[in-house]
Protein backbone atom coordinates (compact mmCIF):
# COMPACT_ATOMS: atom_id res chain seq x y z
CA UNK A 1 0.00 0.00 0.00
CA UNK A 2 2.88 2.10 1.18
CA UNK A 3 4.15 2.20 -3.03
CA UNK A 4 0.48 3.48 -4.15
CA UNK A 5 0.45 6.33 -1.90
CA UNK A 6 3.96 7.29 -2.83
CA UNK A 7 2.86 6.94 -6.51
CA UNK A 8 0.28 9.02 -5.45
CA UNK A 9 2.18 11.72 -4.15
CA UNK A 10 4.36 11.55 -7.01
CA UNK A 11 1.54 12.78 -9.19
CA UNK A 12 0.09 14.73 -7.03
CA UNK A 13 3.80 16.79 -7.15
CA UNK A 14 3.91 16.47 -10.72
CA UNK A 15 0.57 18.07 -10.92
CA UNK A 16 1.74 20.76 -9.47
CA UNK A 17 4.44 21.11 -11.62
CA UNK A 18 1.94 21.58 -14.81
CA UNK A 19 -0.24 24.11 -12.90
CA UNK A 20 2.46 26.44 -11.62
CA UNK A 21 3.08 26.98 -15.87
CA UNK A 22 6.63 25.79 -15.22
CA UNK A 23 6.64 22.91 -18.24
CA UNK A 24 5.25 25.16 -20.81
CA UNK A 25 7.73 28.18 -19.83
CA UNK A 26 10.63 24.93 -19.84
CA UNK A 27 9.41 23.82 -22.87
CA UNK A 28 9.40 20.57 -21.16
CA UNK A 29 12.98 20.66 -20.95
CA UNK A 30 13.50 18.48 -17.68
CA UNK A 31 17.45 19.56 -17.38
CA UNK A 32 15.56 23.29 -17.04
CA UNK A 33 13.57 22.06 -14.42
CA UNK A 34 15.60 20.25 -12.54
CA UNK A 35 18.07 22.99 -12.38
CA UNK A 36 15.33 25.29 -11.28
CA UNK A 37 14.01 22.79 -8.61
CA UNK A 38 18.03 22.64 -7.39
CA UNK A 39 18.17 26.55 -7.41
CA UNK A 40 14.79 26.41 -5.17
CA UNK A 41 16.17 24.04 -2.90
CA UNK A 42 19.49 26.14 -2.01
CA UNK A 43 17.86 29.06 -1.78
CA UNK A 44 15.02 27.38 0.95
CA UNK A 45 18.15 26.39 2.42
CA UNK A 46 20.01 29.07 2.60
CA UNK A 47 20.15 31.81 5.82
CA UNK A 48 16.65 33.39 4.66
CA UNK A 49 14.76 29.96 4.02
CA UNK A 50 12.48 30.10 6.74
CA UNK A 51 11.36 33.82 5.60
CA UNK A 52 11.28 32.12 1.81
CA UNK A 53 9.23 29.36 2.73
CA UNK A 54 6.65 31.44 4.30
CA UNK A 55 6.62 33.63 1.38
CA UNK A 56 6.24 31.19 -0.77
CA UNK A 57 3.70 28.99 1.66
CA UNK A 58 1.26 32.28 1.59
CA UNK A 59 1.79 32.46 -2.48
CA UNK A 60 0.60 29.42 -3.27
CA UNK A 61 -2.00 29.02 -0.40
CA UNK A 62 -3.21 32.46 -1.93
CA UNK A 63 -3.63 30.45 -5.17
CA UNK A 64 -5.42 27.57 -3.70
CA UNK A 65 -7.93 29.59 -2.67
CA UNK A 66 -8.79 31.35 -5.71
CA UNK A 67 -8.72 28.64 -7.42
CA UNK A 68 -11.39 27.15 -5.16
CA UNK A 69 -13.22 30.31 -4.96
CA UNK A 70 -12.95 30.48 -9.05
CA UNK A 71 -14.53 27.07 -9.23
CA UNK A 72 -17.14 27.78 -6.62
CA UNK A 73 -18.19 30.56 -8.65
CA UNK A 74 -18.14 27.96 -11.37
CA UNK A 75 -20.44 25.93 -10.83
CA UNK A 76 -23.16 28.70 -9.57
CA UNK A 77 -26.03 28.63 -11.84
CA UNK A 78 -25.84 31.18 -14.57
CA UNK A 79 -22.55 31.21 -14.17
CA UNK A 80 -20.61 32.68 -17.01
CA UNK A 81 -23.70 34.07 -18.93
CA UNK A 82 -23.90 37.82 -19.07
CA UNK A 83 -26.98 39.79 -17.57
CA UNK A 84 -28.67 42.51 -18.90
CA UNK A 85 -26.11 44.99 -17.32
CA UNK A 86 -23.48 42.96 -18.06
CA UNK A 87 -20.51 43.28 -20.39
């Protein structure tokens, strides 16, 4: 069981990967990305990587949420047809 949840995960992280933009703008050049993951990982490691890690913790939970919100809105009926004093 322990193998599917890491596969799991695995996906999960690659998801992320796609929705962040970062294999378009890499032109799904994995040497690009892996350079960028290393660069990530010094810097969250270097003597400002707990102040980096809660910038970038707020960034993305920022996302999250609008992204939820976004879909929320989504889903409400009449959603995405225009009123009469709309645009």
């Amino acid at each position: 069981m322990a193998r599917r949840e890491r596969t799991k995960h695995l996906i999960e992280l690659g998801g992320l990967v796609q929705k962040a933009g970062l294999v378009a703008l890499a032109d799904d050049d994995r040497a690009l990305l892996y350079g960028a993951f290393l660069d990530i990982a010094a810097r969250l490691q270097g003597e400002d990587g707990a102040q980096l890690k809660l910038l970038l913790r707020r960034r993305g939970a920022r996302m999250f949420a609008t992204e939820a919100e976004d879909a929320a809105r989504a889903k409400l009926p009449g959603a995405g047809r225009r009123g009469a004093d709309g645009p």
